[in-house]
N, C-alpha and C. Protein backbone atom coordinates (compact mmCIF):
# COMPACT_ATOMS: atom_id res chain seq x y z
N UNK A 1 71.50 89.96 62.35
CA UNK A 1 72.59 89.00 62.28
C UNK A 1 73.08 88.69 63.69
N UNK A 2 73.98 87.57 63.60
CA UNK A 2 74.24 87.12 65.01
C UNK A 2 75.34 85.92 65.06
N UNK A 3 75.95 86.27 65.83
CA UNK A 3 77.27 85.50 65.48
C UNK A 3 77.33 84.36 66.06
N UNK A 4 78.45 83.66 66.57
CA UNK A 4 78.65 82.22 67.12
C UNK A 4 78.71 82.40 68.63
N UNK A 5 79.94 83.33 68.26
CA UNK A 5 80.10 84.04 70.15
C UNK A 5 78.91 84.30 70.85
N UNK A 6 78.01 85.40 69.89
CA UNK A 6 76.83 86.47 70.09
C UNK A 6 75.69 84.56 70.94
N UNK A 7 75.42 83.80 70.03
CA UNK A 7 74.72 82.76 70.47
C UNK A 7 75.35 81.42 71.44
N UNK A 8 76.65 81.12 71.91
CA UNK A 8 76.81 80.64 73.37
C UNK A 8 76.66 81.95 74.30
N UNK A 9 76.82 83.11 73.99
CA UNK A 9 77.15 84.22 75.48
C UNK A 9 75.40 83.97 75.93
N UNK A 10 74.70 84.10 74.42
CA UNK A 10 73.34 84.17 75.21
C UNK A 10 72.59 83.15 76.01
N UNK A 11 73.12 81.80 75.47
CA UNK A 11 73.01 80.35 76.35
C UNK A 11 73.74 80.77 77.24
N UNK A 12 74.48 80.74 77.54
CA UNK A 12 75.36 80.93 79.12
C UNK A 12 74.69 82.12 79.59
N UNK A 13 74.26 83.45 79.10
CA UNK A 13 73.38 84.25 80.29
C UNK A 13 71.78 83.53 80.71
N UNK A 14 71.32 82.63 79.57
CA UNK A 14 70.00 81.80 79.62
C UNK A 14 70.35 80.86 80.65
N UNK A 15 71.39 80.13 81.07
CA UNK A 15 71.76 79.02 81.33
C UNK A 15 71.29 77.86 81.14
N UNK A 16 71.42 77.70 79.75
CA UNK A 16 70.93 76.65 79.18
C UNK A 16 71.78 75.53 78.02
N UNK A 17 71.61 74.82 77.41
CA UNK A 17 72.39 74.31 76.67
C UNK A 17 72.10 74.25 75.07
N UNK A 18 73.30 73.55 74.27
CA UNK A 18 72.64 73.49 72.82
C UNK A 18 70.92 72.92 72.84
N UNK A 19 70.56 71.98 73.66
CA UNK A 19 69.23 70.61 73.21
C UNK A 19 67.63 71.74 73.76
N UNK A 20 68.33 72.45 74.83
CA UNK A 20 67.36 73.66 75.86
C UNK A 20 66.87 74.83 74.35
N UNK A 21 68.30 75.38 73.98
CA UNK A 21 67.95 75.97 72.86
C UNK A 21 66.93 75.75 71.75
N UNK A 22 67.81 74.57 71.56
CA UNK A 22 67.10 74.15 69.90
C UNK A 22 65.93 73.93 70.26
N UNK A 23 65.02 73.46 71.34
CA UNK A 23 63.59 73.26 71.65
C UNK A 23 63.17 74.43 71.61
N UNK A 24 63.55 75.67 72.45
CA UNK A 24 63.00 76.55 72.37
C UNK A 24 62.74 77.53 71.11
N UNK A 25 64.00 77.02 70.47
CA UNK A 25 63.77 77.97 68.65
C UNK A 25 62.92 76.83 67.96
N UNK A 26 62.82 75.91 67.93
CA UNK A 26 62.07 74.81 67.26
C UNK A 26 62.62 74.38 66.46
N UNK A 27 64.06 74.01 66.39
CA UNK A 27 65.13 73.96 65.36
C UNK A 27 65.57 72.57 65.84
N UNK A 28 66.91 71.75 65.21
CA UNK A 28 67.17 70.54 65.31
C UNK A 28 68.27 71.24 66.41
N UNK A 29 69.00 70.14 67.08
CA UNK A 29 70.26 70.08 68.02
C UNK A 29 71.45 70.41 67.17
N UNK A 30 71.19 69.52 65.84
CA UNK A 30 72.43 69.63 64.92
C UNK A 30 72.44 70.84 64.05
N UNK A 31 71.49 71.72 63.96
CA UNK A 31 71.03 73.02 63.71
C UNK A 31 71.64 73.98 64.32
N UNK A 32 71.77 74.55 65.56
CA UNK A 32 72.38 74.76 66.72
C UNK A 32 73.74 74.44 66.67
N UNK A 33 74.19 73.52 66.96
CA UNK A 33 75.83 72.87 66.71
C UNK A 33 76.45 73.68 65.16
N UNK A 34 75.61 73.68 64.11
CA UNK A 34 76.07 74.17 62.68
C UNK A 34 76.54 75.22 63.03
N UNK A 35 75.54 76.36 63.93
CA UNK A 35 74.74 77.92 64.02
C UNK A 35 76.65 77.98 64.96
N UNK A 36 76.52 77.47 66.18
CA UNK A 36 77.57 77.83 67.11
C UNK A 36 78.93 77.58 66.38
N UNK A 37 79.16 76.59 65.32
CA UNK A 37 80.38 76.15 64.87
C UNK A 37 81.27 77.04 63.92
N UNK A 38 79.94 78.16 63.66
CA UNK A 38 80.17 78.81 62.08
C UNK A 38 81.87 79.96 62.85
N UNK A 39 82.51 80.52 62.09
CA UNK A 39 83.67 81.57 62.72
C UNK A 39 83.06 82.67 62.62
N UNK A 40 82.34 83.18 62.28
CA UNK A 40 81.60 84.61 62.88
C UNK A 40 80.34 85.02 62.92
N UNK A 41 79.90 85.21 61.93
CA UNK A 41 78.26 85.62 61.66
C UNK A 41 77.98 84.04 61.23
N UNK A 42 77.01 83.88 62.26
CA UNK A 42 76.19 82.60 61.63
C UNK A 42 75.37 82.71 60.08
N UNK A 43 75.67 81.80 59.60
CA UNK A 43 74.66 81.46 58.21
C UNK A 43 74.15 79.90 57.97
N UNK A 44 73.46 80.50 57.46
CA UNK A 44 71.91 79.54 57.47
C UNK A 44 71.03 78.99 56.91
N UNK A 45 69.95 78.57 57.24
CA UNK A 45 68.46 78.65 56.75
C UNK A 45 67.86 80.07 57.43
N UNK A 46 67.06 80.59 56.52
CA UNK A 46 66.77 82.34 57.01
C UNK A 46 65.88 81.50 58.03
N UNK A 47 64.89 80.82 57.88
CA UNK A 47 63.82 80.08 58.35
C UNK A 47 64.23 79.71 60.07
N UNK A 48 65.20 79.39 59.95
CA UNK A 48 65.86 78.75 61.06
C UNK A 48 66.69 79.70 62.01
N UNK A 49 67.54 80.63 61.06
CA UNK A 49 67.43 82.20 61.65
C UNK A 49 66.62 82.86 62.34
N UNK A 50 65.32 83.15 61.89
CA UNK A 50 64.55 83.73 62.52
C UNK A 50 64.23 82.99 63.55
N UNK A 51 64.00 81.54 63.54
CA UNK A 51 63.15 80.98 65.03
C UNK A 51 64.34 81.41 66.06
N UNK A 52 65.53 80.71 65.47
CA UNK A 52 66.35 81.63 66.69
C UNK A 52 66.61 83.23 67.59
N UNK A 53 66.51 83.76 66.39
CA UNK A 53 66.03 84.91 67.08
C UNK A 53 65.29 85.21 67.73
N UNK A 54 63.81 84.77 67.72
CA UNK A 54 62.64 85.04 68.43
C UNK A 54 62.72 84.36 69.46
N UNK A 55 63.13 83.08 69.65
CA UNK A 55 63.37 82.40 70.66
C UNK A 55 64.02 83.50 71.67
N UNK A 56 65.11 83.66 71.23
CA UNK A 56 66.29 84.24 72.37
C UNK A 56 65.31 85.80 72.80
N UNK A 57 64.92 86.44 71.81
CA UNK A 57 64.07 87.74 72.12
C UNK A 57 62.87 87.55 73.46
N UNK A 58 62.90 86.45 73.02
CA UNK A 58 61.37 85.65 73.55
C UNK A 58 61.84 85.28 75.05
N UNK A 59 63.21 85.12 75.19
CA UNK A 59 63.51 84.87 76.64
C UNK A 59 64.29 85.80 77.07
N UNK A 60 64.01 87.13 76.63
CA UNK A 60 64.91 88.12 77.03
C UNK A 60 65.88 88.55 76.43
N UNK A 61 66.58 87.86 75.61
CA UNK A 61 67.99 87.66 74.84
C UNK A 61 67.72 89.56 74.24
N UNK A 62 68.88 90.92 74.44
CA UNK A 62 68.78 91.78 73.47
C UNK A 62 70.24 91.23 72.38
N UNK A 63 70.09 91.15 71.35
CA UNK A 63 70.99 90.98 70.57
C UNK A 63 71.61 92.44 69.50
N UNK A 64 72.83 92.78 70.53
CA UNK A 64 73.34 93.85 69.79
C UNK A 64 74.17 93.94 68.64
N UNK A 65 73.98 94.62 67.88
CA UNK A 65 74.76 94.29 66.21
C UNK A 65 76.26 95.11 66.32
N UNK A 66 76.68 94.82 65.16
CA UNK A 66 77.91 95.63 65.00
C UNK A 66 77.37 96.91 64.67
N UNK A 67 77.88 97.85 65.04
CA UNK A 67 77.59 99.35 64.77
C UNK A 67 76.66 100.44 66.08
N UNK A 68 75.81 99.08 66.53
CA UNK A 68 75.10 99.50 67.17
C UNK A 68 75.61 100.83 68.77
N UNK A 69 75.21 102.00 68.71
CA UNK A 69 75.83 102.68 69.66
C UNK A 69 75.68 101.86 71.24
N UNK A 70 76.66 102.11 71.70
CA UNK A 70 76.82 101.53 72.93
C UNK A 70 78.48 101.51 73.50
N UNK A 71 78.50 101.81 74.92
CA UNK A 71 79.89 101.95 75.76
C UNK A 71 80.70 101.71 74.92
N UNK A 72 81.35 100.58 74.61
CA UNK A 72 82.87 99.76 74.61
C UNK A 72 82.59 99.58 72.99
N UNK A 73 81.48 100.00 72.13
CA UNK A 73 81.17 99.47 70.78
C UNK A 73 81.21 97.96 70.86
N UNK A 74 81.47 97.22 69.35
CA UNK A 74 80.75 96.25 69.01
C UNK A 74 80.16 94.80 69.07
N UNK A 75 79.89 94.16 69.13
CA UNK A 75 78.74 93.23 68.68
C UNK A 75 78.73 92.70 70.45
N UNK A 76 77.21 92.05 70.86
CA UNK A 76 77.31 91.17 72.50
C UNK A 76 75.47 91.02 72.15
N UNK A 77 75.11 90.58 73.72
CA UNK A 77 74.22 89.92 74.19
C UNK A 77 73.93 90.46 75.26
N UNK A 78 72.80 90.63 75.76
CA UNK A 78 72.63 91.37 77.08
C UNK A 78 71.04 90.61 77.39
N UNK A 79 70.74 90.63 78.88
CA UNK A 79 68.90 90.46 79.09
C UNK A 79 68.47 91.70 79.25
N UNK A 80 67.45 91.95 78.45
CA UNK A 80 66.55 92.96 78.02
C UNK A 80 66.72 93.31 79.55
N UNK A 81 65.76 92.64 80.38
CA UNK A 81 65.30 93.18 81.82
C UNK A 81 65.25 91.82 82.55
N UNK A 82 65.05 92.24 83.74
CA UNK A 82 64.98 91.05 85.23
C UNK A 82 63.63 90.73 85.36
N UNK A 83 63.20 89.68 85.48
CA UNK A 83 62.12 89.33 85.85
C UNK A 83 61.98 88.17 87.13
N UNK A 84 60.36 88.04 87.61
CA UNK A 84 61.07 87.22 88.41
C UNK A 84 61.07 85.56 87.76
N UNK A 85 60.17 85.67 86.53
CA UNK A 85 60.20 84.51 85.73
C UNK A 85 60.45 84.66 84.50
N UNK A 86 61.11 83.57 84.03
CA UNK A 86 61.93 84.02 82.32
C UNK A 86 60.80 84.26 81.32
N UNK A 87 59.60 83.66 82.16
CA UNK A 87 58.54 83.53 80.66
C UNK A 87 58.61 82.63 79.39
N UNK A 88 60.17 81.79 79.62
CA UNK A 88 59.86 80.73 79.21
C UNK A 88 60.00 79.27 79.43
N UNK A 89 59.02 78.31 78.72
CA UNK A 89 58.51 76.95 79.69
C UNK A 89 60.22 76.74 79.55
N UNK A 90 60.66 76.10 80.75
CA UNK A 90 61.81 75.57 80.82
C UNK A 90 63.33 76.02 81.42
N UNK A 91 62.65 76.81 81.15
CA UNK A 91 63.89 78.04 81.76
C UNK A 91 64.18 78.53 83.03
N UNK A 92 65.03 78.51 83.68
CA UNK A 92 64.78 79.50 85.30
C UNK A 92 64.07 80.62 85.44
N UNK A 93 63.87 80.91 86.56
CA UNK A 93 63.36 82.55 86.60
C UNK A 93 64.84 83.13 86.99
N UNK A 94 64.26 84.56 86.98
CA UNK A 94 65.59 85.57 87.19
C UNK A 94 65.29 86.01 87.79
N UNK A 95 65.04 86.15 89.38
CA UNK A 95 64.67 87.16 90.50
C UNK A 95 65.05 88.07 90.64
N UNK A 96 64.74 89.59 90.76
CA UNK A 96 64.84 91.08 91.02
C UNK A 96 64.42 91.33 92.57
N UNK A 97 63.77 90.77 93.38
CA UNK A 97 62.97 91.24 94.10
C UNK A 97 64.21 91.32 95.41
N UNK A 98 63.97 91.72 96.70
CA UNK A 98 64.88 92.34 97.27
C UNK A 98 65.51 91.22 98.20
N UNK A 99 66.62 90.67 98.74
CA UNK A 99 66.85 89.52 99.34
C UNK A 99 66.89 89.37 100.61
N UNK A 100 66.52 88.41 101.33
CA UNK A 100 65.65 88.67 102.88
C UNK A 100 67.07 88.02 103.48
């Protein structure tokens, strides 16, 4: 599951927008707009659920649940890891490497 908050925090760590998204989940714009509009846990098409998910997984996105152990407890968004390219078409890279 994944909330409204949980999916702009992860566009804003992607830096990307609703139209960046929805290409990358393979979903409509107005799909996206529904997903972000909902007041907490997004609901859906499961179908349309999942591309989102994989999408965001797919560019790093970790999506933490409620319950899940961690510092401050519940629900956020985090990038898995740094790379120096997002790995996906469209996206920035995320440089790690050391700064000259």
């Amino acid at each position: 599951m994944i909330t409204a908050a949980q999916m702009r925090a992860a566009r804003a760590l992607l830096g990307i927008d609703q139209r960046q998204l929805a290409e990358l989940a393979g979903v409509s714009v107005p799909t996206i707009q529904r997903m972000e509009a909902s007041p907490d846990v997004v609901r859906g098409n499961v179908d349309s659920l999942m591309r989102l998910l994989a999408a965001l997984n797919e560019a790093g996105i970790e999506v933490i649940s409620e319950g899940v152990v961690s510092q401050d407890g519940g629900r956020g968004v985090r990038l898995k890891t740094k790379r120096s390219e997002s790995g996906v078409p469209g996206l920035p890279g995320r440089g790690t490497g050391p700064r000259s």
